[in-house]
Protein backbone atom coordinates (compact mmCIF):
# COMPACT_ATOMS: atom_id res chain seq x y z
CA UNK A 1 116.43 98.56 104.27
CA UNK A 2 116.89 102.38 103.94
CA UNK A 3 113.17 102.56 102.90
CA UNK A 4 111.82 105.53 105.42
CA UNK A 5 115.40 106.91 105.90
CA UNK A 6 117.00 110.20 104.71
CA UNK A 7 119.78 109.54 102.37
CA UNK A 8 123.28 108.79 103.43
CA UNK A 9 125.30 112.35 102.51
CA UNK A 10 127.44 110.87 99.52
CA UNK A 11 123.67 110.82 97.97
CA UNK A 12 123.41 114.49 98.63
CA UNK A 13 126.92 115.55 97.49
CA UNK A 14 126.35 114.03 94.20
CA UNK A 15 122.98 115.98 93.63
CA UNK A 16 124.75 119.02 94.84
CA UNK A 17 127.82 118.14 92.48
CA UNK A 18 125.69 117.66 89.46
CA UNK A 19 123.80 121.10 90.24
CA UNK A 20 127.06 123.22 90.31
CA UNK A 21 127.66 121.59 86.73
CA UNK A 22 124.59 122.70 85.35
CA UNK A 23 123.59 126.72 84.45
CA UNK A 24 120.63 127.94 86.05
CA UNK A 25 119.02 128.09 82.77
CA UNK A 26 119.36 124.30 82.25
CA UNK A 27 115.94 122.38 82.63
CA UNK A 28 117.89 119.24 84.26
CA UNK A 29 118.38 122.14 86.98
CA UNK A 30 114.93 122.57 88.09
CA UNK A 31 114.77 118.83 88.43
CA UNK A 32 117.92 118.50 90.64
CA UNK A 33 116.36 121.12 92.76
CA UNK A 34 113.58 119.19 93.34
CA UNK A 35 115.69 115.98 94.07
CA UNK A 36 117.89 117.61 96.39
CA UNK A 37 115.21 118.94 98.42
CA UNK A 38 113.31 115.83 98.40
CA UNK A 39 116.62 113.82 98.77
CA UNK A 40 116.91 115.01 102.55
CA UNK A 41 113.33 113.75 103.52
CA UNK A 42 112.14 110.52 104.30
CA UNK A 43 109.76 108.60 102.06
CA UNK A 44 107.03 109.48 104.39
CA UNK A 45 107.50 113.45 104.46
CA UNK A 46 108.06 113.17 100.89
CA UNK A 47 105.35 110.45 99.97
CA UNK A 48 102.65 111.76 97.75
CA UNK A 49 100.38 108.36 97.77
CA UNK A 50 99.08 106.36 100.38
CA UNK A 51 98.68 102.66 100.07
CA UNK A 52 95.61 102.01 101.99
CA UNK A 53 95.94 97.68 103.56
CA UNK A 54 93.68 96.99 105.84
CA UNK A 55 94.38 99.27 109.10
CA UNK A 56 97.71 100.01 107.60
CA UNK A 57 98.72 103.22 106.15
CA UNK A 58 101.60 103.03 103.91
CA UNK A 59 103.29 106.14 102.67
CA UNK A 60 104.56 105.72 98.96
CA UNK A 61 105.81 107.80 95.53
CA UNK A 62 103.66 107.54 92.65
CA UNK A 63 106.76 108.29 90.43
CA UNK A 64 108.18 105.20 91.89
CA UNK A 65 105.04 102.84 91.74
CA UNK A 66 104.10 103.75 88.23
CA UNK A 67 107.73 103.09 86.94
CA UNK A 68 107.55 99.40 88.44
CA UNK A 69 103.61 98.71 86.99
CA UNK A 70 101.89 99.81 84.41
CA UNK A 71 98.54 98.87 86.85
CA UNK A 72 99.70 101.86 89.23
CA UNK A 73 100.80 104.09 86.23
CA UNK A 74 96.83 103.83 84.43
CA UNK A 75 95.76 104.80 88.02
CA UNK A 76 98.09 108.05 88.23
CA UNK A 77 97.84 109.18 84.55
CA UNK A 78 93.54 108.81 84.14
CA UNK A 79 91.03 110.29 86.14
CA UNK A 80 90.84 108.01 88.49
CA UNK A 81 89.87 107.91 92.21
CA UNK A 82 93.27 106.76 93.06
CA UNK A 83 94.69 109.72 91.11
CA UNK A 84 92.65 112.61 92.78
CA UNK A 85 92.59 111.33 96.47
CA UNK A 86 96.15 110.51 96.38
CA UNK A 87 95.19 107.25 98.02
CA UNK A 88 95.35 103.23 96.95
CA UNK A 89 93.25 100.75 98.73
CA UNK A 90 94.14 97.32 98.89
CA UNK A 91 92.02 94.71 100.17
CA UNK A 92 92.77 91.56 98.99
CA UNK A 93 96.33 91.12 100.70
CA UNK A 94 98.13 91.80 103.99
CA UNK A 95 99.64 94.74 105.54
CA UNK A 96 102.91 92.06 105.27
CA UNK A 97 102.71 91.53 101.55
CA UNK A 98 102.51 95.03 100.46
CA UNK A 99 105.46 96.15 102.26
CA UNK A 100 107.37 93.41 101.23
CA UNK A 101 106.56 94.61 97.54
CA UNK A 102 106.95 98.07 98.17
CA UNK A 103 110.84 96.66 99.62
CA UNK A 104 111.03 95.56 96.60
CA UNK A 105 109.99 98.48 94.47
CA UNK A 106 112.39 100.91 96.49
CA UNK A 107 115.50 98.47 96.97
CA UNK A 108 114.76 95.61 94.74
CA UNK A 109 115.02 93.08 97.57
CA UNK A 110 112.60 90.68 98.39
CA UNK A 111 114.00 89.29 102.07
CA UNK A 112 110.66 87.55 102.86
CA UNK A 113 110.55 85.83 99.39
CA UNK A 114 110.79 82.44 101.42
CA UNK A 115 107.54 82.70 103.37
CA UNK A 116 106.05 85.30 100.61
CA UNK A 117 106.55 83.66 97.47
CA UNK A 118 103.02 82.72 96.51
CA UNK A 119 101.65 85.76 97.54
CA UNK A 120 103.81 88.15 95.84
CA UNK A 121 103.36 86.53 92.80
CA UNK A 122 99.61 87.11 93.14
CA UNK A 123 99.98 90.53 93.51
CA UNK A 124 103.09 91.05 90.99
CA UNK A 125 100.45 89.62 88.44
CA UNK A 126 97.06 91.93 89.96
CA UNK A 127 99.72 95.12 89.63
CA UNK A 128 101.74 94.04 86.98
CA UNK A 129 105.22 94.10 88.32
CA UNK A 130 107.16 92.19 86.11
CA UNK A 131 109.91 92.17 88.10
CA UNK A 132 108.91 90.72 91.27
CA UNK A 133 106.85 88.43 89.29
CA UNK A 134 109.79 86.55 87.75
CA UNK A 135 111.28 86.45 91.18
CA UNK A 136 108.76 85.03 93.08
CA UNK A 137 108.41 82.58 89.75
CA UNK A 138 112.13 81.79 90.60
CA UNK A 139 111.68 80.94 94.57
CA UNK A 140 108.09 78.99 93.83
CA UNK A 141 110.37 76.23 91.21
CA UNK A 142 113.20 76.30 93.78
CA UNK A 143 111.28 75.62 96.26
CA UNK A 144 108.94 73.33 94.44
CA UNK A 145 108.16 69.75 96.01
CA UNK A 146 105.67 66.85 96.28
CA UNK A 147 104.20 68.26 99.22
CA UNK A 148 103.33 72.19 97.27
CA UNK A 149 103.63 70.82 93.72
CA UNK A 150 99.34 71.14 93.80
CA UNK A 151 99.25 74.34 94.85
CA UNK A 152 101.79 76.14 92.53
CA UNK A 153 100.34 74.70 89.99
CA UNK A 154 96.88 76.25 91.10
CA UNK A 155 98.45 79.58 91.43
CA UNK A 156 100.35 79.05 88.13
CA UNK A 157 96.52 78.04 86.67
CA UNK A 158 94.79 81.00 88.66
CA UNK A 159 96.93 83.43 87.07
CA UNK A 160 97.58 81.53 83.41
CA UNK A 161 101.28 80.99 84.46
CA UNK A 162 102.14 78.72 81.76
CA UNK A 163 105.79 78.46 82.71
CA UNK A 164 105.48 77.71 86.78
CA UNK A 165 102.41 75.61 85.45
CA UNK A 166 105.09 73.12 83.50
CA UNK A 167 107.51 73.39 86.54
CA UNK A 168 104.99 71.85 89.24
């Protein structure tokens, strides 16, 4: 995972390539700017939210979470706590299962899915992260037998999953 690294420096050649393209007048510039400055940081100097979980503090970009659920996006675009303290506090999951979705929201892996699944669909559905969602759908009916068959299908119930509901 390259989550909490600076980027590799074929990232920032191609940011510095696409600026010399552009005039100084062009609004895309301004925006490159930005990127390229923020492109040599790490996502925690460059982090402007906190995901508060449990003792944990996890440094995160609301940019990113709002583009992967529209639950973080209604936080960040109303007046809402989360909005003006910059911070997210989650307290009905681990430290564990919030990184592993925040892996997922920054690389689109998911290399816990295996001892995660159930979990990360719970909190795919309470964010509304489609994407993960369907994934850990995928791993639950793969991995679906007599011995967990009862409690998919309570997740699927607890979180009217009509699909995984019809696989268990």
């Amino acid at each position: 995972s390259r989550r909490g690294l600076a980027p590799m420096s074929s990232e920032l050649l191609a940011i510095d390539e696409a600026l010399s393209k552009l005039g100084q007048e062009d609004p895309l510039a301004a925006q490159l700017v930005k990127l390229r400055y923020f492109a040599g940081m790490s996502v925690e100097e460059a982090a402007d939210v906190t995901l508060c979980v449990g003792d944990r503090q996890l440094p995160a970009h609301r940019l990113l979470l709002a583009g992967h659920s529209t639950v973080f996006r209604a936080m960040f675009d109303n007046d809402m706590r989360e909005k003006t303290e910059q911070r997210v506090d989650i307290v009905d999951c681990s430290p564990e299962v919030v990184e592993e979705m925040l892996t997922y929201m920054y690389t689109g892996k998911t290399p816990n899915i295996d001892r995660l699944a159930a979990q990360l669909f719970s909190i795919a559905d309470k964010y509304d992260i489609d994407g993960l969602k369907a994934v850990c759908e995928d791993e639950l009916a793969k991995s679906l037998d007599a011995q967990n068959a009862a409690e998919t299908w309570q997740l699927a119930e607890a979180h009217s999953n009509t699909a995984l509901k019809m696989t268990a």
